[in-house]
C-alpha atoms as a PDB file:
ATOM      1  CA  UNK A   1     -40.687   6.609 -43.503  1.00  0.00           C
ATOM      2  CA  UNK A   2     -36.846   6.148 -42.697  1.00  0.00           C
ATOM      3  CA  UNK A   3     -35.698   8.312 -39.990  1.00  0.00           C
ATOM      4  CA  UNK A   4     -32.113   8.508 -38.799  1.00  0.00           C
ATOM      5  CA  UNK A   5     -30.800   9.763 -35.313  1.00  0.00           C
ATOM      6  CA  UNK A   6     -26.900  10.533 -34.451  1.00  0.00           C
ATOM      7  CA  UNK A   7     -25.644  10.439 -31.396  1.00  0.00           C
ATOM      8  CA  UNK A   8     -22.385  10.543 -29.315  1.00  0.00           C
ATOM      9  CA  UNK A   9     -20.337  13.017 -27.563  1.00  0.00           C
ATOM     10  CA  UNK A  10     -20.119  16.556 -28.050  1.00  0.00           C
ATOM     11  CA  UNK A  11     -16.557  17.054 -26.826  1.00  0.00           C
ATOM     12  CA  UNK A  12     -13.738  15.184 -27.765  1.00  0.00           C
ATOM     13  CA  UNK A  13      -9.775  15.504 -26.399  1.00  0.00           C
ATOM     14  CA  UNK A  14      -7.188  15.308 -28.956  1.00  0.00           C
ATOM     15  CA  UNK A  15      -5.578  12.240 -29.639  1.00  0.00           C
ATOM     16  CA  UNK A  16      -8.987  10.238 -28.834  1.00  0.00           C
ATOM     17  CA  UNK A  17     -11.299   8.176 -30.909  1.00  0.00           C
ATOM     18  CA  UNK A  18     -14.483   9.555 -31.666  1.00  0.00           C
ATOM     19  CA  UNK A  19     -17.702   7.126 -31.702  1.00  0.00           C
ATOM     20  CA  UNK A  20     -21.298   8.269 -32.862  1.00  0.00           C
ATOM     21  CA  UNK A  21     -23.900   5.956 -33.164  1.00  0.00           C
ATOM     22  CA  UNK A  22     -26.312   6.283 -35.798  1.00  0.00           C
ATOM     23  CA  UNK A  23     -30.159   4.721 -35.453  1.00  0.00           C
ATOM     24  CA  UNK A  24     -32.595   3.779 -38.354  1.00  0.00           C
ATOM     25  CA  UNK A  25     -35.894   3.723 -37.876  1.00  0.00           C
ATOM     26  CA  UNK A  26     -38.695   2.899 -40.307  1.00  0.00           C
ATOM     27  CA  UNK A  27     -36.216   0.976 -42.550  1.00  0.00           C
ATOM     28  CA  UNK A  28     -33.362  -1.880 -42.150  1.00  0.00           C
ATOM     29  CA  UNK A  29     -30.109  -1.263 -42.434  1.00  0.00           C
ATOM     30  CA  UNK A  30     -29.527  -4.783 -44.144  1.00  0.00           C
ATOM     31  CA  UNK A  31     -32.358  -4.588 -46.825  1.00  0.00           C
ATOM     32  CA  UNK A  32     -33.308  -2.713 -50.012  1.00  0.00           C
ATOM     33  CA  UNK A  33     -29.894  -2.179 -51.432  1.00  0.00           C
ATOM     34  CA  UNK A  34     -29.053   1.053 -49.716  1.00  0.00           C
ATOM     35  CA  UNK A  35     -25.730   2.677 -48.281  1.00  0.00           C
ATOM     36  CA  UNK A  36     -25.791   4.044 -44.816  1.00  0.00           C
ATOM     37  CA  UNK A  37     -23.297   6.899 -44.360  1.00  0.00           C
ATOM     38  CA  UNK A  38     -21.216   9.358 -42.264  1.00  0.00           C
ATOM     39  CA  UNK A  39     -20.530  12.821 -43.988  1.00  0.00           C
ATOM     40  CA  UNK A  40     -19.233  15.783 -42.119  1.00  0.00           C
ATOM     41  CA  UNK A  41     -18.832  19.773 -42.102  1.00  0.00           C
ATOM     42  CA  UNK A  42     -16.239  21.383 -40.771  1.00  0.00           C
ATOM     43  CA  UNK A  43     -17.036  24.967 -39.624  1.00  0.00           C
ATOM     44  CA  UNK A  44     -16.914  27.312 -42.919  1.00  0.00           C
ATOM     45  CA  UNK A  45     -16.290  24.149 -45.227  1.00  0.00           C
ATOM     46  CA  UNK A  46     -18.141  22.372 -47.491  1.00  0.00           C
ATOM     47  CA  UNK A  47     -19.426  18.591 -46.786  1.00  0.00           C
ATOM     48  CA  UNK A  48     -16.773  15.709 -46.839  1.00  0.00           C
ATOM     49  CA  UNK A  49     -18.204  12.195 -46.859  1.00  0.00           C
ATOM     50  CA  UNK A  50     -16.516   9.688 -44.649  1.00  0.00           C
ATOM     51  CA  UNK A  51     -17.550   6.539 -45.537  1.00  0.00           C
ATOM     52  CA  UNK A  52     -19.980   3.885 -45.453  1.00  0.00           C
ATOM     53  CA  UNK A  53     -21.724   0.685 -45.256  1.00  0.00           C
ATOM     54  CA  UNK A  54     -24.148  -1.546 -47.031  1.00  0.00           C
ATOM     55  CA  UNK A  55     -26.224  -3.817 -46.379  1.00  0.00           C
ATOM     56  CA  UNK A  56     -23.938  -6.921 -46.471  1.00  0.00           C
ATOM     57  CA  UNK A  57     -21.519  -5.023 -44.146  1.00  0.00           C
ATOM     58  CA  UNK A  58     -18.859  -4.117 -46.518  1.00  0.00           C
ATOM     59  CA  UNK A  59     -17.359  -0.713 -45.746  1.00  0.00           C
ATOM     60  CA  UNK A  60     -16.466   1.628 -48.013  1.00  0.00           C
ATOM     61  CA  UNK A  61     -14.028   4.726 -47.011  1.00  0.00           C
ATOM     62  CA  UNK A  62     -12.847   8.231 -48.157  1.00  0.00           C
ATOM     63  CA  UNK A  63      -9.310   7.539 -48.791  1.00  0.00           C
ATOM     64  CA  UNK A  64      -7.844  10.608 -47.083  1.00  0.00           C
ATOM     65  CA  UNK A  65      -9.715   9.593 -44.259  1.00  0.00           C
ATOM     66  CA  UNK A  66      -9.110   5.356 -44.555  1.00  0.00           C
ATOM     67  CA  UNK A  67      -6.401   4.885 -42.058  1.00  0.00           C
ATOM     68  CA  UNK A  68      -8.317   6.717 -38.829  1.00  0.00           C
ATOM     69  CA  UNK A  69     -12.105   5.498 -39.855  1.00  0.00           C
ATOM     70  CA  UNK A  70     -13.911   2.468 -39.508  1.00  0.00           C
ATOM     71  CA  UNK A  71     -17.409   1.547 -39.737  1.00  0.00           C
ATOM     72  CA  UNK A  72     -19.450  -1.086 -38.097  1.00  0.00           C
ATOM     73  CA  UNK A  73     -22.766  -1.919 -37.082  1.00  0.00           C
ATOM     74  CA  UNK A  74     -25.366  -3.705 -35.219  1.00  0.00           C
ATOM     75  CA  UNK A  75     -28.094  -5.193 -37.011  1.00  0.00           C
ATOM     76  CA  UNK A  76     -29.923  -6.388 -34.111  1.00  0.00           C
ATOM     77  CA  UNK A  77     -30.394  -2.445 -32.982  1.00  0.00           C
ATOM     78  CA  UNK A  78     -30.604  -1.107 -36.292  1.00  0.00           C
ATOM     79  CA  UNK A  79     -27.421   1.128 -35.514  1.00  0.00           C
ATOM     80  CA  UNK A  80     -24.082   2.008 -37.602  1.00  0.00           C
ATOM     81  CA  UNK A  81     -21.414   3.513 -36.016  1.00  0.00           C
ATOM     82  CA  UNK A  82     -18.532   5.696 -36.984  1.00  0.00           C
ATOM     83  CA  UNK A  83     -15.294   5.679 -35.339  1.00  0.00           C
ATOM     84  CA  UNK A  84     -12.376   7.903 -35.936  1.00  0.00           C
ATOM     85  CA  UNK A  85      -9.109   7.890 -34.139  1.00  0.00           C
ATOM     86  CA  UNK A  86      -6.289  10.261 -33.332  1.00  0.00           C
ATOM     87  CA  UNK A  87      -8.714  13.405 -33.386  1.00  0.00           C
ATOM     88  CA  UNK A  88      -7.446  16.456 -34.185  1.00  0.00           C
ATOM     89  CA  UNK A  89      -8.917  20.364 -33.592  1.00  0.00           C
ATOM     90  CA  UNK A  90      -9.841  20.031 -37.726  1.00  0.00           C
ATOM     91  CA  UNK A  91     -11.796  16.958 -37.247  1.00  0.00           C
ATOM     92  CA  UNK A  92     -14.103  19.028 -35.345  1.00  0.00           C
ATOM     93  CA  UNK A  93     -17.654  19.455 -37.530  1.00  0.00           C
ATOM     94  CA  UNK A  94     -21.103  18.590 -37.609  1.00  0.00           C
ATOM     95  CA  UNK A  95     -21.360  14.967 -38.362  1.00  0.00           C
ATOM     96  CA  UNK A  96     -24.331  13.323 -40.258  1.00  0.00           C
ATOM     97  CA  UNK A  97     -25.121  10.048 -40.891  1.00  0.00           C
ATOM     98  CA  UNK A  98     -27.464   9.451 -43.962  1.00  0.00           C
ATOM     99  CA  UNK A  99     -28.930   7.031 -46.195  1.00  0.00           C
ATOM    100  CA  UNK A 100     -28.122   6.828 -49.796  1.00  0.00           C
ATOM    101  CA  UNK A 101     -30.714   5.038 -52.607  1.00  0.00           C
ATOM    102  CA  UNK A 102     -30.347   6.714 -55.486  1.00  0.00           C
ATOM    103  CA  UNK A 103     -29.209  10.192 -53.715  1.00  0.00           C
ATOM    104  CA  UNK A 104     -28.325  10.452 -50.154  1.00  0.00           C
ATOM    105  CA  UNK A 105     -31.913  10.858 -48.250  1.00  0.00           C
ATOM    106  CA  UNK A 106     -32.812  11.137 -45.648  1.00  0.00           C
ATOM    107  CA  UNK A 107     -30.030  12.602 -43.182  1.00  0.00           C
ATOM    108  CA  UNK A 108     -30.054  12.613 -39.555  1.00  0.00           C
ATOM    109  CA  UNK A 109     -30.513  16.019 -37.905  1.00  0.00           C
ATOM    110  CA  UNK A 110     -26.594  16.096 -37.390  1.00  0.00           C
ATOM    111  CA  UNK A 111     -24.169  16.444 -34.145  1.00  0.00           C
ATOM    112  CA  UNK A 112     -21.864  18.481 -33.010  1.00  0.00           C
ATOM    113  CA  UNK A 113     -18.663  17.478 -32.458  1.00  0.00           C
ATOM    114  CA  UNK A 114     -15.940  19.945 -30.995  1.00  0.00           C
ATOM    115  CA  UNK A 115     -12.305  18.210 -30.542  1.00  0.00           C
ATOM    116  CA  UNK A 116     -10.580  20.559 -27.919  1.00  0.00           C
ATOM    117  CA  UNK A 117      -8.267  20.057 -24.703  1.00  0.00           C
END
């Protein structure tokens, strides 16, 4: 079965970029018609998707998010990766990446990302 697996840092300065890997296993991130995903949750918030990727590698963004996200990803590891610059205190939130085929499952366990000085 697919399994996905965040990772990156837990502690972020202001003003950085944030970059969290996300790794697939059981599944290909460039077959079967799926979207690969980031979604967040802020602390006492609902979840706020962040964007994604298909398989042919076009990227698809939340537009209040467009100008400080991108998405990429390495096909040869299996891995998409979420980068978002200019971090601020509110960006900080569990972040999960997630496949979505017909409804977003599975997610990744989530990490915890704190953006603080």
């Amino acid at each position: 079965q697919v399994q996905l697996q965040e990772s990156g840092p837990g502690l972020v300065k202001p003003s950085q970029t944030l970059s969290l890997t996300c790794t697939v296993s059981g599944g290909s991130i460039t077959t079967g018609g799926a979207v690969w995903g980031w979604i967040r949750q802020p602390p006492g918030k609902g979840l706020e998707w962040m964007g994604a990727i298909d398989t042919s590698g076009s990227c698809y963004y939340n537009p209040s998010l467009k100008s400080r996200t991108s998405i990429s990803r390495d096909t040869a590891k299996n891995q998409f990766t979420l980068q978002l610059s200019s971090v601020a205190p509110g960006d900080t939130a569990v972040y999960y990446c997630a496949r979505r085929n017909q409804g977003w499952s599975p997610w990744g366990q989530g990490t915890q990302v704190t953006v603080s000085s």
